[in-house]
C-alpha atoms as a PDB file:
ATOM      1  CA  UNK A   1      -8.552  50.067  28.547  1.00  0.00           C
ATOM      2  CA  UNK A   2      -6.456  48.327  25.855  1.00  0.00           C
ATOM      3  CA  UNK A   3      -4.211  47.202  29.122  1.00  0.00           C
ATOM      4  CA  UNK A   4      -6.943  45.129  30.673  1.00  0.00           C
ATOM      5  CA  UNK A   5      -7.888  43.833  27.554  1.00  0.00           C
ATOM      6  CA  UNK A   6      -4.118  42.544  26.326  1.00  0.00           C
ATOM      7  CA  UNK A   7      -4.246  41.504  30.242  1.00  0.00           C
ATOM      8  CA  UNK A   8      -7.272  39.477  30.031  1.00  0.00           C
ATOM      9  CA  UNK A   9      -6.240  37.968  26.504  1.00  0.00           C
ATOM     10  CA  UNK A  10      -3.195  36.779  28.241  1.00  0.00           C
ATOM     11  CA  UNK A  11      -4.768  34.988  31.084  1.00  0.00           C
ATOM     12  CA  UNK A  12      -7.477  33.502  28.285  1.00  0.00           C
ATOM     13  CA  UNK A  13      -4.292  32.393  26.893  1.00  0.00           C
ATOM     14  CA  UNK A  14      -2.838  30.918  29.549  1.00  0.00           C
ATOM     15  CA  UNK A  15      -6.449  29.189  30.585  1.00  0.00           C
ATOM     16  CA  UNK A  16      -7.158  30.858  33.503  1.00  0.00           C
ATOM     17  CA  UNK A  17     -10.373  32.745  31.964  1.00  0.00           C
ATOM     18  CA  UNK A  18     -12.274  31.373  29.007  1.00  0.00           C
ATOM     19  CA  UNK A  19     -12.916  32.768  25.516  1.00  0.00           C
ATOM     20  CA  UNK A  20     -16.576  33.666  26.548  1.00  0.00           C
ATOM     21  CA  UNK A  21     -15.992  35.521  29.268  1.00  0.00           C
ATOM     22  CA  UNK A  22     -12.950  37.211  27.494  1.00  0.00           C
ATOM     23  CA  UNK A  23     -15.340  38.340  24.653  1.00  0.00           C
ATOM     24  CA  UNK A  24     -17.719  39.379  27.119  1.00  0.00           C
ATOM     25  CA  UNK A  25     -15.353  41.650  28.903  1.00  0.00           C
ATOM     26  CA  UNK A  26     -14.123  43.208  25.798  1.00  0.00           C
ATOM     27  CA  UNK A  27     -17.966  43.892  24.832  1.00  0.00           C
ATOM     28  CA  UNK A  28     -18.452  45.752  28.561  1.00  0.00           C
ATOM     29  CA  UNK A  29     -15.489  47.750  27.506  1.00  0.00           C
ATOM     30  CA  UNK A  30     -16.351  48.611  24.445  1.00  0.00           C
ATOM     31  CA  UNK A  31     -19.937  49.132  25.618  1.00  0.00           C
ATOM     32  CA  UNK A  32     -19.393  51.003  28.797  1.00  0.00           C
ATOM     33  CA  UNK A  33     -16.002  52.740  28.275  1.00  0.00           C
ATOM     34  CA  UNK A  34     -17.257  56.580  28.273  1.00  0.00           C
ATOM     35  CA  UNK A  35     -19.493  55.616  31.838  1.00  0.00           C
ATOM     36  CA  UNK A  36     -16.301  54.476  32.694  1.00  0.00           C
ATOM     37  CA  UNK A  37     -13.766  56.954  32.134  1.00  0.00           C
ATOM     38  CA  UNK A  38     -16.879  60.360  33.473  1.00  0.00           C
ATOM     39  CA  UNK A  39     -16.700  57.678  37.034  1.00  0.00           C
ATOM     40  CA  UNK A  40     -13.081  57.480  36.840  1.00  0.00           C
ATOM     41  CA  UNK A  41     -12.657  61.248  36.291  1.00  0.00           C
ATOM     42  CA  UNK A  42     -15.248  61.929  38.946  1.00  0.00           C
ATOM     43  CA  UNK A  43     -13.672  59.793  41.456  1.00  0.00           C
ATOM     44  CA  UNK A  44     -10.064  61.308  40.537  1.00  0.00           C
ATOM     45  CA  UNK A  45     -11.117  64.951  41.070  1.00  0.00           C
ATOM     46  CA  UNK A  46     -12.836  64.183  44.258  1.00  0.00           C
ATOM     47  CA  UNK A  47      -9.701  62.028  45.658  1.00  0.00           C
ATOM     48  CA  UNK A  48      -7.501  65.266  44.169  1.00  0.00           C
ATOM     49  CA  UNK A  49      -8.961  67.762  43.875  1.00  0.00           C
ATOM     50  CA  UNK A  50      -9.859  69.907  40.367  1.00  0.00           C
ATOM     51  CA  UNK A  51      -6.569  71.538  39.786  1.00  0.00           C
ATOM     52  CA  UNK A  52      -4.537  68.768  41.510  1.00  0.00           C
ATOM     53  CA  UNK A  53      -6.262  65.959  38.789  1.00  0.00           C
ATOM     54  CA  UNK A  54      -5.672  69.194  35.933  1.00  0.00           C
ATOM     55  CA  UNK A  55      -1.989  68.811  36.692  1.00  0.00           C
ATOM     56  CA  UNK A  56      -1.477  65.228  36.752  1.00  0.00           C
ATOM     57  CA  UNK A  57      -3.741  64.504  33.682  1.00  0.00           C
ATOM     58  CA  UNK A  58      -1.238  67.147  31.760  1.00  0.00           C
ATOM     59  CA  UNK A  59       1.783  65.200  33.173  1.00  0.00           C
ATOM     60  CA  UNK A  60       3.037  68.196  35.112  1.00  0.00           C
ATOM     61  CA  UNK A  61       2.526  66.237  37.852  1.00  0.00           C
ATOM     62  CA  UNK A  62       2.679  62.789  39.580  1.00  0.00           C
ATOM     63  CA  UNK A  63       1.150  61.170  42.728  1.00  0.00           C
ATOM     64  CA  UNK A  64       3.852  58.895  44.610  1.00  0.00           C
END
């Protein structure tokens, strides 16, 4: 999640999204990151399967 963060800092940088909703997104982060990441698994294993998801979360394996 650090990646959307440094992502979002950048465009708050660069003007396109303001401090306040910059802090705010950090906060849902912060807030909601292990919702996030049980969704994100769940959605994973159902797009590839169990021991397909096993594999690429060790790094034996890749999707192209």
């Amino acid at each position: 999640m650090q990646g959307i963060k440094n992502f979002y800092r950048s465009m708050m940088n660069h003007g396109c999204v303001s401090k306040d909703d910059y802090e705010f997104l950090c906060g849902t982060i912060d807030c909601d990151i292990d919702l996030w990441m049980e969704q994100c698994e769940e959605m994973c294993v159902e797009a590839f399967g169990e021991e397909e998801w096993r594999k690429m979360r060790k790094g034996e394996t890749y999707f192209i």
